[in-house]
C-alpha atoms as a PDB file:
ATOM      1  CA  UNK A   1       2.999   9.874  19.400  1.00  0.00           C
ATOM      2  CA  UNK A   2       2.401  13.607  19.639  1.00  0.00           C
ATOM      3  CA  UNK A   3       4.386  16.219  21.865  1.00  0.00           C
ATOM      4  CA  UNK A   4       2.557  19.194  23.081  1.00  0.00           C
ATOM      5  CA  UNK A   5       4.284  22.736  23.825  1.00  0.00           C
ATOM      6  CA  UNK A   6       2.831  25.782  25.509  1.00  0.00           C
ATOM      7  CA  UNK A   7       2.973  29.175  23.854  1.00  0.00           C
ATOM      8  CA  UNK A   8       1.828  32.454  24.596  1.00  0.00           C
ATOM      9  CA  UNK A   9       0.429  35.177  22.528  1.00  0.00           C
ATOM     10  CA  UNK A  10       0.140  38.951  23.241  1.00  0.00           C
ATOM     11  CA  UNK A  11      -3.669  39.855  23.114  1.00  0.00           C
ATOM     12  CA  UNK A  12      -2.932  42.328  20.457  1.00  0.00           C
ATOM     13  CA  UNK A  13      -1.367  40.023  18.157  1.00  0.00           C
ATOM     14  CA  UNK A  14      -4.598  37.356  18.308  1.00  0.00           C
ATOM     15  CA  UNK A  15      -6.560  40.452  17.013  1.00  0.00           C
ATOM     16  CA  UNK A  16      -4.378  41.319  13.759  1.00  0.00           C
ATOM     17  CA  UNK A  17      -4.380  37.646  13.116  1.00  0.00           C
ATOM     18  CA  UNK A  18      -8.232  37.641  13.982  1.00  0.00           C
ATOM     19  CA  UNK A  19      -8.035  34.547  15.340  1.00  0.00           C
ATOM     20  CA  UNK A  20     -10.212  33.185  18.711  1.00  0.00           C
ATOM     21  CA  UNK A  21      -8.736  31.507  21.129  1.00  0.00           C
ATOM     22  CA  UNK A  22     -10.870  28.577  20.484  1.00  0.00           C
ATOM     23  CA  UNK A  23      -9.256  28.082  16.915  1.00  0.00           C
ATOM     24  CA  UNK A  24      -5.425  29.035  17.386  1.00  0.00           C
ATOM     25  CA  UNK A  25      -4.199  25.562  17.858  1.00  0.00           C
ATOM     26  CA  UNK A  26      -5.928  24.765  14.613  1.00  0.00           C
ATOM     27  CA  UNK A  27      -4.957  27.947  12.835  1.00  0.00           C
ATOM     28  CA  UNK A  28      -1.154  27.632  14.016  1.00  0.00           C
ATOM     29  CA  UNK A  29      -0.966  23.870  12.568  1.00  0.00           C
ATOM     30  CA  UNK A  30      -2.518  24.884   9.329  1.00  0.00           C
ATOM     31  CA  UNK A  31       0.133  27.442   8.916  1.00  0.00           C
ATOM     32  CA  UNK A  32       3.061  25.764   9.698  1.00  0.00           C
ATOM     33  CA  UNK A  33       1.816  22.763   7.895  1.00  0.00           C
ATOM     34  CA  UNK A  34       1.094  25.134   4.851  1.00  0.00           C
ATOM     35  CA  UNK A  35       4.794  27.025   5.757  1.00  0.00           C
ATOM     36  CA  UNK A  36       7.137  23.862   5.730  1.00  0.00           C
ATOM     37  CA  UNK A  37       5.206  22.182   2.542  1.00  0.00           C
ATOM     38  CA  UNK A  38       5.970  25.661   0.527  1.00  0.00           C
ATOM     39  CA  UNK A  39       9.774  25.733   1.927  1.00  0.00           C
ATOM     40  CA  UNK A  40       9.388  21.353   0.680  1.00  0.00           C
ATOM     41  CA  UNK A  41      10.508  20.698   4.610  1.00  0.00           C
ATOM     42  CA  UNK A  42       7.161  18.262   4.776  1.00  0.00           C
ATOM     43  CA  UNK A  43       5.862  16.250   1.915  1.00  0.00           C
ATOM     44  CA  UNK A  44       1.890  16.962   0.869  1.00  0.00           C
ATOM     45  CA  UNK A  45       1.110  13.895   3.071  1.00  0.00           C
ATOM     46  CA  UNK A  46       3.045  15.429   6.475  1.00  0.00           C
ATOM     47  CA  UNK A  47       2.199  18.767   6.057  1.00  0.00           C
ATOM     48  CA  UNK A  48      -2.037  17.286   5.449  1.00  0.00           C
ATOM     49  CA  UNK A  49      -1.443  15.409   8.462  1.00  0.00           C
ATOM     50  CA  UNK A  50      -0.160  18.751  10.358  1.00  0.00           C
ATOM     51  CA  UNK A  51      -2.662  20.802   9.299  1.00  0.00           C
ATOM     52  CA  UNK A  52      -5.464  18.028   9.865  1.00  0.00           C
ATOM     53  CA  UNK A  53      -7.098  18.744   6.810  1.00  0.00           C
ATOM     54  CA  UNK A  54      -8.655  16.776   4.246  1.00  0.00           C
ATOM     55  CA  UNK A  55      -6.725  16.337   0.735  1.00  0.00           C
ATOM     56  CA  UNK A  56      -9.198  18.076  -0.907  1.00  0.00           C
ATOM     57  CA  UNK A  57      -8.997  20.692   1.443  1.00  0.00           C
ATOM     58  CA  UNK A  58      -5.479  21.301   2.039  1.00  0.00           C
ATOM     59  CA  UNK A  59      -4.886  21.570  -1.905  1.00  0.00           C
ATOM     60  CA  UNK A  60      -7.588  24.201  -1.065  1.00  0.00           C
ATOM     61  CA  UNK A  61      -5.918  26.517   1.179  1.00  0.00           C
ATOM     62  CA  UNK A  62      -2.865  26.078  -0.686  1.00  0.00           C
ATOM     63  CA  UNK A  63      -4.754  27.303  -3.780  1.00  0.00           C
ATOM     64  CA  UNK A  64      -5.732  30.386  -1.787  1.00  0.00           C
ATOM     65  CA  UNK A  65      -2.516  31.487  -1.340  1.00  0.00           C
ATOM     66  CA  UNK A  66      -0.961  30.686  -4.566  1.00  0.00           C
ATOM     67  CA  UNK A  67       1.075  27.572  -3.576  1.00  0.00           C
ATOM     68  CA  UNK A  68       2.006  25.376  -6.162  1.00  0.00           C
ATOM     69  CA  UNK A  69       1.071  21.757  -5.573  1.00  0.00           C
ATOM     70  CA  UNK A  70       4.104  19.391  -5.710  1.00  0.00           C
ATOM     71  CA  UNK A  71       2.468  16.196  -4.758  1.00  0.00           C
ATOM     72  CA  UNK A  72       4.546  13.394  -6.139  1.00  0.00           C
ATOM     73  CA  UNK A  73       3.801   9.231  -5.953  1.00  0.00           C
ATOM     74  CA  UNK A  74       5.474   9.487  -2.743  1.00  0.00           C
ATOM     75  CA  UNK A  75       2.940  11.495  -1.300  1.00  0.00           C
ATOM     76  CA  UNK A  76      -0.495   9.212  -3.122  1.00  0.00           C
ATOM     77  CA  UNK A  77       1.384   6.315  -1.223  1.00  0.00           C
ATOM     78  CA  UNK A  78       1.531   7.904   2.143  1.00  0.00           C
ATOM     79  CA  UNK A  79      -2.088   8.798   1.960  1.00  0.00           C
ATOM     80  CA  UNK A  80      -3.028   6.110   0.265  1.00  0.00           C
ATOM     81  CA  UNK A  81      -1.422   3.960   3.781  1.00  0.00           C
ATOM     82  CA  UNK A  82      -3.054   6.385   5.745  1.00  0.00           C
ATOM     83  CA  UNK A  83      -6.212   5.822   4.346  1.00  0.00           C
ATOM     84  CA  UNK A  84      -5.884   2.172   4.492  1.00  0.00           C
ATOM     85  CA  UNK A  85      -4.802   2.283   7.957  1.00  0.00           C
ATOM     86  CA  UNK A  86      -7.581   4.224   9.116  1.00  0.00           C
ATOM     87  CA  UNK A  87     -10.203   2.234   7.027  1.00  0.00           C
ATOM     88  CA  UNK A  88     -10.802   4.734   4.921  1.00  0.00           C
ATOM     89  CA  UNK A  89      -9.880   3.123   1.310  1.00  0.00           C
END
């Protein structure tokens, strides 16, 4: 299940973040995902989810910002389930 919300952003703030309209949804999830995994309010699994990234590629933009990786058996199971649900494994 998903819930949507509506938000709007001043024009001026879309241009400091850079960001085009066509990738804020995308560029607000990865942030948040990448915000509540650094305050440990998601797990790696959750916030990978959020962020719909790859593992590979969330450890990635985590890396860019100098966010240490706390990714614990916990986590590899969730995935791991994920994966198996979707096929994947």
């Amino acid at each position: 299940m998903a819930v949507t919300y509506q938000m709007t952003f001043p024009e001026e703030i879309l241009g400091v973040l850079r960001w085009r309209k066509a990738d804020i949804e995308r560029s607000i999830k990865q942030e948040l995902a990448i915000h509540f995994f650094r305050m440990e309010r998601l797990s790696f699994g959750q916030a990978r989810r959020l962020a719909e990234l790859s593992v590979v590629d969330f450890i990635e933009a985590l890396k860019e910002r100098n966010i240490p990786l706390h990714y614990d058996l916990a986590d590899y199971e969730d995935d791991l389930n994920t994966m198996m649900a979707k096929g994947s494994a």
